[in-house]
C-alpha atoms as a PDB file:
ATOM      1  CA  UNK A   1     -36.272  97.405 134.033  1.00  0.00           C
ATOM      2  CA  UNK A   2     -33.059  99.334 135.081  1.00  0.00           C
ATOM      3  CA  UNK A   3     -31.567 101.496 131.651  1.00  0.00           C
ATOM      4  CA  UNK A   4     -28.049 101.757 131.335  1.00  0.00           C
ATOM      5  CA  UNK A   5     -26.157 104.735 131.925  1.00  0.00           C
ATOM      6  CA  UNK A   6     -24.135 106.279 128.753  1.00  0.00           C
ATOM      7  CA  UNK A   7     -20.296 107.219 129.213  1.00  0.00           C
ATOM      8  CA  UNK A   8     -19.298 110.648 129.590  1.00  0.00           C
ATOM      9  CA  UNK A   9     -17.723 112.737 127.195  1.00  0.00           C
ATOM     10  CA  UNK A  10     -13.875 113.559 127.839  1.00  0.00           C
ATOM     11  CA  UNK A  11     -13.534 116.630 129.433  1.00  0.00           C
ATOM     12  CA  UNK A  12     -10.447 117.324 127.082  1.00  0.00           C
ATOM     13  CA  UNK A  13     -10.205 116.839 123.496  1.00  0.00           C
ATOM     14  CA  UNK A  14      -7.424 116.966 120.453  1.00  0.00           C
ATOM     15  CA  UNK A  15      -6.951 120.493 119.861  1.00  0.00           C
ATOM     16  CA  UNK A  16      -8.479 121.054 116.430  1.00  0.00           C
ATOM     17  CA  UNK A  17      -5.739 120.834 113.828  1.00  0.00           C
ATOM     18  CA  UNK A  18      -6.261 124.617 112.389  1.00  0.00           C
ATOM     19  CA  UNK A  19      -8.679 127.676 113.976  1.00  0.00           C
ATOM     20  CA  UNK A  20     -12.052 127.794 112.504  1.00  0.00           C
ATOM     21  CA  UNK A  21     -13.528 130.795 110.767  1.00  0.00           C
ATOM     22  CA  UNK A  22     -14.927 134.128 113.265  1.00  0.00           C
ATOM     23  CA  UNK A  23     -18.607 133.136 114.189  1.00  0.00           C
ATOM     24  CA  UNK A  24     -18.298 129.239 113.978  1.00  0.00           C
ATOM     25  CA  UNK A  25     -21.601 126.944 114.648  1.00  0.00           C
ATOM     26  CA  UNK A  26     -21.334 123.452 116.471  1.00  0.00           C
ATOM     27  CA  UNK A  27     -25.185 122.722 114.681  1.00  0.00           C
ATOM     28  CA  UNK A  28     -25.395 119.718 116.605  1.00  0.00           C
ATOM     29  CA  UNK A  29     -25.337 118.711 120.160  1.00  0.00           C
ATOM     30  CA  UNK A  30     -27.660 117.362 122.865  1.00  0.00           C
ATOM     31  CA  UNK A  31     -28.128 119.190 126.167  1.00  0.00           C
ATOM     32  CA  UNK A  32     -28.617 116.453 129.267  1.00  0.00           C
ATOM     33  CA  UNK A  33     -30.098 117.512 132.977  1.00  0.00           C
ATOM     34  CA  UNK A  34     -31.654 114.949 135.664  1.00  0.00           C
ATOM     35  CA  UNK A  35     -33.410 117.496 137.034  1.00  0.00           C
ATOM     36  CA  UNK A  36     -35.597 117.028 133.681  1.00  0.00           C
ATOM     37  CA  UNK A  37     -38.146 113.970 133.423  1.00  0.00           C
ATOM     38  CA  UNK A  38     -36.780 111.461 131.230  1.00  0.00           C
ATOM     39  CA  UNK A  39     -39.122 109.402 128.885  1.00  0.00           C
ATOM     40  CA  UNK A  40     -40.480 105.931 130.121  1.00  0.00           C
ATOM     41  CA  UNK A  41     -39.672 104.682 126.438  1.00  0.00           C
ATOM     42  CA  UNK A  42     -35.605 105.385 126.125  1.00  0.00           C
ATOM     43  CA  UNK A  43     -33.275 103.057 125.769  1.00  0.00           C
ATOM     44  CA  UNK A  44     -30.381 104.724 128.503  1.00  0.00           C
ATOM     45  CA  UNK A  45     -30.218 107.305 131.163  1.00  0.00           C
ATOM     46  CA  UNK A  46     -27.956 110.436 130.175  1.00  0.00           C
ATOM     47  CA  UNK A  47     -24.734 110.473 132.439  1.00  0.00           C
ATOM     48  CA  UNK A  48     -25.316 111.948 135.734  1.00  0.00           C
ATOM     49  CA  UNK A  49     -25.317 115.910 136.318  1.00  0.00           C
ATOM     50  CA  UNK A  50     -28.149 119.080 135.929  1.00  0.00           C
ATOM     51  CA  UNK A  51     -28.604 121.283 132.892  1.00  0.00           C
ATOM     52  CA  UNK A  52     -26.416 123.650 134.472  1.00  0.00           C
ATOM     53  CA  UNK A  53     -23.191 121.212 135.166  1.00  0.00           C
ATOM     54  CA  UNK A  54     -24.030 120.138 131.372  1.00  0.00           C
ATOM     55  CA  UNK A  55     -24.345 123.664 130.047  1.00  0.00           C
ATOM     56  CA  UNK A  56     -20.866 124.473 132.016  1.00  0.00           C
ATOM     57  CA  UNK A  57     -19.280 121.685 129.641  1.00  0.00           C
ATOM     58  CA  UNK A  58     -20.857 122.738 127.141  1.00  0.00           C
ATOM     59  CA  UNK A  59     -19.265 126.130 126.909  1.00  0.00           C
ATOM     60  CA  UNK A  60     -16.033 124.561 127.774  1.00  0.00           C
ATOM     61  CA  UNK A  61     -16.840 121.689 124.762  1.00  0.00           C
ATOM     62  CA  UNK A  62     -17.603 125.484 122.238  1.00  0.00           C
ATOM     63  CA  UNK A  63     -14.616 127.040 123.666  1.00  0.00           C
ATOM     64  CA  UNK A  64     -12.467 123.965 122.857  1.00  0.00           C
ATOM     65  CA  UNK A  65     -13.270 123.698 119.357  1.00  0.00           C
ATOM     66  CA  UNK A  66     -13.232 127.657 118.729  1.00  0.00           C
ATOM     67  CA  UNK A  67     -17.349 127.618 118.434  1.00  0.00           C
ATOM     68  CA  UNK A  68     -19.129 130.487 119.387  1.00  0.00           C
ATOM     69  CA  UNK A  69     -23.027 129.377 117.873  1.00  0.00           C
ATOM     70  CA  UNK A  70     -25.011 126.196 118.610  1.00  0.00           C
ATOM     71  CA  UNK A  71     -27.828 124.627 117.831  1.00  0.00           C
ATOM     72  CA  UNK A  72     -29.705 122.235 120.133  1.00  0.00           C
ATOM     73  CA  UNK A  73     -30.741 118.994 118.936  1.00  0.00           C
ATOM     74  CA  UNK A  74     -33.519 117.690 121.567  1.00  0.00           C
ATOM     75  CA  UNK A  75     -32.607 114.282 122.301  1.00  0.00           C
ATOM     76  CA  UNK A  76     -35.416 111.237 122.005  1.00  0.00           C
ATOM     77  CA  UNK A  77     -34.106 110.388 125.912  1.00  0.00           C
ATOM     78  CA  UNK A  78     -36.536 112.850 126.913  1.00  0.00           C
ATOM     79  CA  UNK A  79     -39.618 112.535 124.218  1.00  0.00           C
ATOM     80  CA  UNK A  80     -41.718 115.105 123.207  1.00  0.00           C
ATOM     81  CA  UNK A  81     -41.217 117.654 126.051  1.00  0.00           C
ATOM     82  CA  UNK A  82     -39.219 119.908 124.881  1.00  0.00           C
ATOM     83  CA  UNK A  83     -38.311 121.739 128.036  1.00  0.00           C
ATOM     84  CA  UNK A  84     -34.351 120.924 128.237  1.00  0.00           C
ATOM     85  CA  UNK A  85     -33.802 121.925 125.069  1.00  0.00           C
ATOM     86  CA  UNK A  86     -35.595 125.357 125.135  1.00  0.00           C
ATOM     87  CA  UNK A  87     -34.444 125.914 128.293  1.00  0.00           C
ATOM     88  CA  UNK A  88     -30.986 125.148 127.875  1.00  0.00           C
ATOM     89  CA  UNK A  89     -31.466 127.551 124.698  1.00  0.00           C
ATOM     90  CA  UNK A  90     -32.501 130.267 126.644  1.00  0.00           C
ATOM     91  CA  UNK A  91     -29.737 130.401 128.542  1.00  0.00           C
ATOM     92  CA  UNK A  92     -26.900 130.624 126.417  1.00  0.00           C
ATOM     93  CA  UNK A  93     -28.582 132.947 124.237  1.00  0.00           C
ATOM     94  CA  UNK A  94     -29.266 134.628 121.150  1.00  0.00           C
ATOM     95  CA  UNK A  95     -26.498 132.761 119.205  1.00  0.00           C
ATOM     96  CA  UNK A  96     -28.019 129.329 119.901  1.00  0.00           C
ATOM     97  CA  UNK A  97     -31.357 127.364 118.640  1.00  0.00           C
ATOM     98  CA  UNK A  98     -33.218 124.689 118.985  1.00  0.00           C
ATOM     99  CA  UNK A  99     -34.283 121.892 117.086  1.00  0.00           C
ATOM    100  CA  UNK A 100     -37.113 120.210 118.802  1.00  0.00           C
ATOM    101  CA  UNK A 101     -39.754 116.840 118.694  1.00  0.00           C
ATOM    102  CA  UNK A 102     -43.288 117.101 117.680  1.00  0.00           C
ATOM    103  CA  UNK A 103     -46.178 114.740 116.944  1.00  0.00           C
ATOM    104  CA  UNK A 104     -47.734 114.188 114.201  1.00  0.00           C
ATOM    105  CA  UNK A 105     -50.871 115.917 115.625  1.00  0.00           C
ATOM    106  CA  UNK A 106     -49.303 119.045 117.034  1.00  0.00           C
ATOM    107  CA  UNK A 107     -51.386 121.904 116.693  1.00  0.00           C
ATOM    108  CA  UNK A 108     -50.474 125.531 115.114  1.00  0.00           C
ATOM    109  CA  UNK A 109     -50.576 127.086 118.614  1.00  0.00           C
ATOM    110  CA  UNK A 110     -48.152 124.398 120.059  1.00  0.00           C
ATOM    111  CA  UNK A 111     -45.957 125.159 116.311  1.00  0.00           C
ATOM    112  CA  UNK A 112     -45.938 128.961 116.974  1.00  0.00           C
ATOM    113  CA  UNK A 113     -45.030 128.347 120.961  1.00  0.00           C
ATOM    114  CA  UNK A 114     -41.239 126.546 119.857  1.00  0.00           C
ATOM    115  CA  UNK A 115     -40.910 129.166 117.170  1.00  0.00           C
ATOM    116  CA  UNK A 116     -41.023 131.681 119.449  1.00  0.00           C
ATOM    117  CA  UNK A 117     -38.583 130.390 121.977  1.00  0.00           C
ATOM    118  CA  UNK A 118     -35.655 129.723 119.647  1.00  0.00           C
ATOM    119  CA  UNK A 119     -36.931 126.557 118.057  1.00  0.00           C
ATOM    120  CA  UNK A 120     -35.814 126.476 114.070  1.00  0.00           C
ATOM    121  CA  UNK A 121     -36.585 122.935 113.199  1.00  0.00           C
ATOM    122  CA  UNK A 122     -38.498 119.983 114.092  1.00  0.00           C
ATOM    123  CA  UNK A 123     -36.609 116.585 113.870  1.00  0.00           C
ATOM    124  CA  UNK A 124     -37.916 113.301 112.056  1.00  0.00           C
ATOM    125  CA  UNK A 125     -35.545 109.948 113.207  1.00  0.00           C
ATOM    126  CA  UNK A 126     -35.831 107.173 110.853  1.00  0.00           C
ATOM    127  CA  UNK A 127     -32.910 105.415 112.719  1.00  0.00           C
ATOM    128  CA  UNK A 128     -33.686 105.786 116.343  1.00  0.00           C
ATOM    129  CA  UNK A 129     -37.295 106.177 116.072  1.00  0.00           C
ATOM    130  CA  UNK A 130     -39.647 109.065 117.287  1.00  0.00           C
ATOM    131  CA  UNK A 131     -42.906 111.018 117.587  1.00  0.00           C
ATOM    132  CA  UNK A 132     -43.298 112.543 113.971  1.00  0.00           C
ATOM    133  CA  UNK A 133     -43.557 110.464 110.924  1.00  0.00           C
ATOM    134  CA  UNK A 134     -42.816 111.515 106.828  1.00  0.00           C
ATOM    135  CA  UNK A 135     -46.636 111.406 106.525  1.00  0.00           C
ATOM    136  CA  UNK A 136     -47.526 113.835 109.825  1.00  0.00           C
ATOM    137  CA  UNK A 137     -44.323 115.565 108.860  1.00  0.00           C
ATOM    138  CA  UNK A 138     -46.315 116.488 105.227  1.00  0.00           C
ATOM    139  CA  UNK A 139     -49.414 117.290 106.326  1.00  0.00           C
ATOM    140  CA  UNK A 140     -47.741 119.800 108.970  1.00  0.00           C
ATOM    141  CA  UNK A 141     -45.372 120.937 106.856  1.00  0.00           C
ATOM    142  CA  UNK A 142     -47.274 123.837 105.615  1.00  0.00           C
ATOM    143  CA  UNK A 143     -47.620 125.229 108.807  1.00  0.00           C
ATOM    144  CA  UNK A 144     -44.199 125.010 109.690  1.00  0.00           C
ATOM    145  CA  UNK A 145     -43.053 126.682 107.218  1.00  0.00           C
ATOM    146  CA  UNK A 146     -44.978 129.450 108.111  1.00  0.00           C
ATOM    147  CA  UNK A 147     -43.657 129.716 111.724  1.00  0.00           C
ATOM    148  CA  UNK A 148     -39.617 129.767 109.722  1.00  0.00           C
ATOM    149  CA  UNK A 149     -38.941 126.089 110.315  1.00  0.00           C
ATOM    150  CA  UNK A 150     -37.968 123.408 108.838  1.00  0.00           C
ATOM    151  CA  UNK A 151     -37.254 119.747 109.262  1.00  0.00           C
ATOM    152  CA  UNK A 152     -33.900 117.966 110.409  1.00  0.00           C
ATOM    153  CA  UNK A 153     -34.242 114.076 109.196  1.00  0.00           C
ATOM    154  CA  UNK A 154     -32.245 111.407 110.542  1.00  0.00           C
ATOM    155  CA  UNK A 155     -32.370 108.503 108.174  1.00  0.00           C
ATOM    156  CA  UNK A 156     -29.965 106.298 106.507  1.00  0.00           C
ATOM    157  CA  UNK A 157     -29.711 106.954 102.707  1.00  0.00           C
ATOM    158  CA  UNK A 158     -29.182 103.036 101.616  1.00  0.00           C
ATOM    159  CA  UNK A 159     -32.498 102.391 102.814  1.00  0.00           C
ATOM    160  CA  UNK A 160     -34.872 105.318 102.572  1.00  0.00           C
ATOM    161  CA  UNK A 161     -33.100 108.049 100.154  1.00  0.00           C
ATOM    162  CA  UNK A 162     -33.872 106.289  96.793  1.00  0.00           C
ATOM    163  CA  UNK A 163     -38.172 106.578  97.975  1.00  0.00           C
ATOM    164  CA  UNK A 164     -38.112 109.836  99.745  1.00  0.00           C
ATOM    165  CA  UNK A 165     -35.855 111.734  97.360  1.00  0.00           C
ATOM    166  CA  UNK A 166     -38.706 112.386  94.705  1.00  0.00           C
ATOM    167  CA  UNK A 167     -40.372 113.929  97.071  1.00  0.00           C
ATOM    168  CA  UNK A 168     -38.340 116.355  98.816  1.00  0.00           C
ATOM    169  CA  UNK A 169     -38.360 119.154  96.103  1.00  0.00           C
ATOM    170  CA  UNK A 170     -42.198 118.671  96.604  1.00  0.00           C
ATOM    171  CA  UNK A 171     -42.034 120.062 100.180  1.00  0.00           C
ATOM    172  CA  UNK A 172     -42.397 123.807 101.613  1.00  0.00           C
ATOM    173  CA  UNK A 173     -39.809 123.347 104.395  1.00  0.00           C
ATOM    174  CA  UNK A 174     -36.753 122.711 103.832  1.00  0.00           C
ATOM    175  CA  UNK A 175     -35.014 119.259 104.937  1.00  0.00           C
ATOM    176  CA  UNK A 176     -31.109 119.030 106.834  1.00  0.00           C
ATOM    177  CA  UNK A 177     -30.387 115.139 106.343  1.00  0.00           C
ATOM    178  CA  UNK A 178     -28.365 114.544 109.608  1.00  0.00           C
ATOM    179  CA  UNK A 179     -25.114 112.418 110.327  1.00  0.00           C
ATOM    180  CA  UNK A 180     -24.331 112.285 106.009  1.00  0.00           C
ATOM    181  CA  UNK A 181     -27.404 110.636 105.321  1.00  0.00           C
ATOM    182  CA  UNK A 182     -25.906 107.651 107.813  1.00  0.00           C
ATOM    183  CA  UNK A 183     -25.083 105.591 104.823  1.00  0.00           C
ATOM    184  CA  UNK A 184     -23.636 101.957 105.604  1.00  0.00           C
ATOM    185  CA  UNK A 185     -20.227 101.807 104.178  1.00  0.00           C
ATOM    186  CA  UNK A 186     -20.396  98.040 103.496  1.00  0.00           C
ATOM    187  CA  UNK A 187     -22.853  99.179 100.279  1.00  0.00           C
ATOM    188  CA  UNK A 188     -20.932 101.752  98.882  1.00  0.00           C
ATOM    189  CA  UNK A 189     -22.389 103.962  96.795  1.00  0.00           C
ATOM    190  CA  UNK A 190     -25.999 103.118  96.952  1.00  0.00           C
ATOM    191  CA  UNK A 191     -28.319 104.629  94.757  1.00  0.00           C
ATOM    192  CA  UNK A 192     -30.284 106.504  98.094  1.00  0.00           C
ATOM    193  CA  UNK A 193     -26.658 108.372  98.868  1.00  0.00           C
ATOM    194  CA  UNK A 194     -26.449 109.084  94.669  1.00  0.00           C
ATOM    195  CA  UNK A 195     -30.231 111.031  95.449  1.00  0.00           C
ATOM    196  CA  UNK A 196     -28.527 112.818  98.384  1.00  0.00           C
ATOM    197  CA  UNK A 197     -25.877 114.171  95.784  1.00  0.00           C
ATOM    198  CA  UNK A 198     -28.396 114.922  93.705  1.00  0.00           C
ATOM    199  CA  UNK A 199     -31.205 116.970  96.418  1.00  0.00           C
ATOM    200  CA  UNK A 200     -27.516 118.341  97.437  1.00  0.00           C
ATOM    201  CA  UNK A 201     -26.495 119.852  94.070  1.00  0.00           C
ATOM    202  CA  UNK A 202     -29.984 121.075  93.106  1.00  0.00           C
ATOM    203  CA  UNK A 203     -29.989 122.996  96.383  1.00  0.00           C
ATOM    204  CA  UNK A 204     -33.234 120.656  97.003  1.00  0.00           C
ATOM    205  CA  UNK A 205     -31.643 119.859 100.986  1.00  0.00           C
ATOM    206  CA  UNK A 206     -28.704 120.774 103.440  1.00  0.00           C
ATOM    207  CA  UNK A 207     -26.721 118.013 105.293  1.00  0.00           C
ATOM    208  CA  UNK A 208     -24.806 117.826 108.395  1.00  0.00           C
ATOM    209  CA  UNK A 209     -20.962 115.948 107.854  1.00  0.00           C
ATOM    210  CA  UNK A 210     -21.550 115.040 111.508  1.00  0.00           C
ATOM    211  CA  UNK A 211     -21.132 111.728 113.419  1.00  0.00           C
ATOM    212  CA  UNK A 212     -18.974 109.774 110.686  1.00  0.00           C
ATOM    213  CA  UNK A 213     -17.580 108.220 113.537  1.00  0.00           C
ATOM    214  CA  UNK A 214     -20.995 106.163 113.718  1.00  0.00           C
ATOM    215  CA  UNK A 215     -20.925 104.700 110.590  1.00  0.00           C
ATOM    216  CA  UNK A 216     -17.562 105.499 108.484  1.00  0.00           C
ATOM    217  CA  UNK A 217     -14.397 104.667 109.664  1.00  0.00           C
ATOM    218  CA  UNK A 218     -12.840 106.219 106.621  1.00  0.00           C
ATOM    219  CA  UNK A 219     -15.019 108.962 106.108  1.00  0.00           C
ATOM    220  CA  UNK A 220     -12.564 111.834 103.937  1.00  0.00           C
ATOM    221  CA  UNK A 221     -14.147 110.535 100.640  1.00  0.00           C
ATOM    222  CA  UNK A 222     -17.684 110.211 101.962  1.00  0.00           C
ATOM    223  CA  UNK A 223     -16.893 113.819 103.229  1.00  0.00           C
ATOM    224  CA  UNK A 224     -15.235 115.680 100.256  1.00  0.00           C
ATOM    225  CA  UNK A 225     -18.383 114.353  97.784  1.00  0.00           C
ATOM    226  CA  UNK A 226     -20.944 115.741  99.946  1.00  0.00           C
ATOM    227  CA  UNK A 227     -19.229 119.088 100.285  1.00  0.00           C
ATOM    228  CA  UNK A 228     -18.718 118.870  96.644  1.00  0.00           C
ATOM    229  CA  UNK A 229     -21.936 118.225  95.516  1.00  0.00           C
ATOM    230  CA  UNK A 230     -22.930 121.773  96.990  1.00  0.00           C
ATOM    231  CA  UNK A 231     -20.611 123.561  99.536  1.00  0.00           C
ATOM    232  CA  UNK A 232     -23.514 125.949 100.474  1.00  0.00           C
ATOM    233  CA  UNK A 233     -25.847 123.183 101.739  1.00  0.00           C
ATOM    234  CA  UNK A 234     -23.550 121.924 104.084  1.00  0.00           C
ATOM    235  CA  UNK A 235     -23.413 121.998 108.106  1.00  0.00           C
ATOM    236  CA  UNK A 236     -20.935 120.227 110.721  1.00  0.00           C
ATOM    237  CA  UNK A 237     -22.146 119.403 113.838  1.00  0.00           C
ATOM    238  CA  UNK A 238     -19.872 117.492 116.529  1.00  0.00           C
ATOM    239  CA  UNK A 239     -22.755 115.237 117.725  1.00  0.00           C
ATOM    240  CA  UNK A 240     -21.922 115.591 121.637  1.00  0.00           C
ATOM    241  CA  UNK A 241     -21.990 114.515 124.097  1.00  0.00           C
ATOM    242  CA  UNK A 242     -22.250 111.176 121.907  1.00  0.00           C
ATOM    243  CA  UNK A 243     -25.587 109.363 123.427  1.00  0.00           C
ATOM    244  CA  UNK A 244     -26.406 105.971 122.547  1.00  0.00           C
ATOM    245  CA  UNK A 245     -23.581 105.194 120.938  1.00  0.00           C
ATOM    246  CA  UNK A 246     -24.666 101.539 120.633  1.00  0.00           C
ATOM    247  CA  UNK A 247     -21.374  99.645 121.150  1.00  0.00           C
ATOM    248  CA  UNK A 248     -19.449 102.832 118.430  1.00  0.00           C
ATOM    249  CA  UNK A 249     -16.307 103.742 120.958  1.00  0.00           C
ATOM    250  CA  UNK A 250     -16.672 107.159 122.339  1.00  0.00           C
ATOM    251  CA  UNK A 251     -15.024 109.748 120.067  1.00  0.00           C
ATOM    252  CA  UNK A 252     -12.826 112.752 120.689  1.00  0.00           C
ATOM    253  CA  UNK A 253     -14.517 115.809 119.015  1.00  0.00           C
ATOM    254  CA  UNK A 254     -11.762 117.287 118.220  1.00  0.00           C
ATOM    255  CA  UNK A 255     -10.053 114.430 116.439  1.00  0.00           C
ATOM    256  CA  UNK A 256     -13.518 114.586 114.715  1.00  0.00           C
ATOM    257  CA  UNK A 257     -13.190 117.775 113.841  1.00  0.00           C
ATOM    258  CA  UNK A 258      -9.397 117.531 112.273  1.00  0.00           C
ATOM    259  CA  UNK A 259     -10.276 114.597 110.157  1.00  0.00           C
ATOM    260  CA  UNK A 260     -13.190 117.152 108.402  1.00  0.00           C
ATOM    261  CA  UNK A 261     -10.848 119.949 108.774  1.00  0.00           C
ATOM    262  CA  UNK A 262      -7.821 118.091 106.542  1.00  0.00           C
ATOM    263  CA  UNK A 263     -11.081 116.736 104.294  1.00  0.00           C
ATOM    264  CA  UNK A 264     -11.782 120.110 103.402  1.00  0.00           C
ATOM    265  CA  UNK A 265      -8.614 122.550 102.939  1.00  0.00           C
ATOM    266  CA  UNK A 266     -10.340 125.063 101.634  1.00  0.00           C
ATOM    267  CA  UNK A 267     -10.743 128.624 103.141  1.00  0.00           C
ATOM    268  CA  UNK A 268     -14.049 129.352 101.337  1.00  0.00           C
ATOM    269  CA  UNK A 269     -15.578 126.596 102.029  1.00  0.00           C
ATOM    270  CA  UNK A 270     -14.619 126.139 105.592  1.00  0.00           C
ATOM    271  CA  UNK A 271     -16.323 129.568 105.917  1.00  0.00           C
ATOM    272  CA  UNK A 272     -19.491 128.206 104.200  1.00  0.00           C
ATOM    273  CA  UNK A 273     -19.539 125.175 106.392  1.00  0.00           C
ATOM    274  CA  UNK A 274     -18.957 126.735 109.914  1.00  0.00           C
ATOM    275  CA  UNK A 275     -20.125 130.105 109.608  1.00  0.00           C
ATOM    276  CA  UNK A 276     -22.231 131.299 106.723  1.00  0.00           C
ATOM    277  CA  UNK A 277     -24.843 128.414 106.275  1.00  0.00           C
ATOM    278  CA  UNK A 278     -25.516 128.082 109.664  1.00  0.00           C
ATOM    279  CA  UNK A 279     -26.182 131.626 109.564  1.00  0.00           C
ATOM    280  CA  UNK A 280     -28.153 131.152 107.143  1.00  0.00           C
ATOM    281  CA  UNK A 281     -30.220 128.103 107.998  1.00  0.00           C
ATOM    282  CA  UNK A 282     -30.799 129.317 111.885  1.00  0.00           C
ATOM    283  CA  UNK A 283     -30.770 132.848 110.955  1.00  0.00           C
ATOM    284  CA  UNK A 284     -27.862 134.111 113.026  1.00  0.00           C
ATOM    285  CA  UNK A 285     -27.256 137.535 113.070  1.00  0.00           C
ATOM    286  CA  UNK A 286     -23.984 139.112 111.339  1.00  0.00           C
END
């Protein structure tokens, strides 16, 4: 059966409402290329164009929003070979890094091989489904941890933070909840997104504020308790170029980007958020 094609990106975007701070990281984009072999399993072809037309918008997307670090979510579209995303990593350099998709039987060598080409995390999707589950994801996590990564979770707090919270302090790798958790506003404060706050202040997990516009159309509040509950656990990622969007019109990043930026006024944490956790997390250099 044919898939259908996702819309581009806009080529332009809202010019962010204020500068961000020197060294900047977008920690969250997906690099596209059909000269890669997509996965029989997906549920839509990128939009048309090869790594390197993608990687030319890309620097024009980092340029736009003042970015000058990235880090390389590897999207499900193209399952568990990796070799976009590492690729695409190797080519813009030592101020980018991957996060990649493993099995839950991946094996130590096949650990140390993403480690050593720019891979910093492994990523577990609740929401769109993938190759690693939270039981593989334990019994590796050892390992991983020993080859500096750690694990990037997409899940949606309302229906899997309240269980998997307990846990998390448990773990030797460290855990970036993606997207805010994805909470569904129509719940409102769930007890899942209260355990987010919780891992959050306790400096138990990081999360992204990225993607809001997939699941909060008001998302200041949602915004201003997560970076309150711990401003140095906390990463923004613009989420582009916006794949399966499932029926969610597409955004403009940097009308993204201004609604976090008026969200969160302040100087020292802007610098947390942009520059000095990512740093931190991926292991940027000063």
């Amino acid at each position: 059966m044919d898939k259908p094609t996702a819309a581009e990106p806009p080529l332009t975007i809202t010019p962010p409402s204020a500068p961000l701070p020197d060294g900047a990281c977008d920690a969250h984009v997906h690099l596209i290329g059909d000269d890669f072999a997509l996965w029989d399993g997906r549920v839509e072809n990128p939009p048309p164009g090869t790594l390197d037309t993608w990687l030319d918008r890309y620097r024009m997307h980092l340029g736009l929003l003042g970015c000058t670090r990235g880090v390389m979510v590897h999207s499900i579209l193209y399952g568990g070979d990796n070799s976009i995303t590492l690729e695409a990593t190797r080519r813009m350099g030592d101020q980018f890094r991957a996060v990649c998709l493993i099995s839950d039987n991946a094996s130590e060598a096949e650990i140390a091989a993403l480690a050593g080409k720019g891979c910093k995390a492994v990523r577990l999707n609740y929401v769109h489904g993938g190759l690693l589950s939270w039981e593989g994801m334990k019994r590796l996590a050892p390992i991983l941890a020993d080859y500096g990564l750690h694990v990037e979770m997409l899940a949606h707090s309302h229906l899997h933070l309240e269980e998997l919270a307990p846990q998390v302090p448990t773990l030797p790798v460290q855990i970036v909840f993606d997207h805010c958790a994805w909470p569904d506003p129509a719940f409102g404060m769930t007890e899942g997104q209260k355990a987010l706050e919780r891992l959050l202040a306790d400096g138990h997990c990081w999360t992204k504020l990225s993607a809001t516009y997939r699941h909060s159309p008001e998302p200041q509040t949602l915004i201003q308790r997560l970076a309150q509950a711990n401003p140095d656990r906390i990463l923004w990622g613009s989420d582009w170029p916006h794949l399966m969007l499932n029926g969610v019109p597409m955004p403009d990043a940097g009308q993204q980007l201004g609604t976090l930026l008026d969200a969160i006024p302040d100087g020292t944490t802007r610098q947390k958020l942009f520059t000095d956790n990512p740093a931190t997390l991926y292991g940027f250099a000063p």
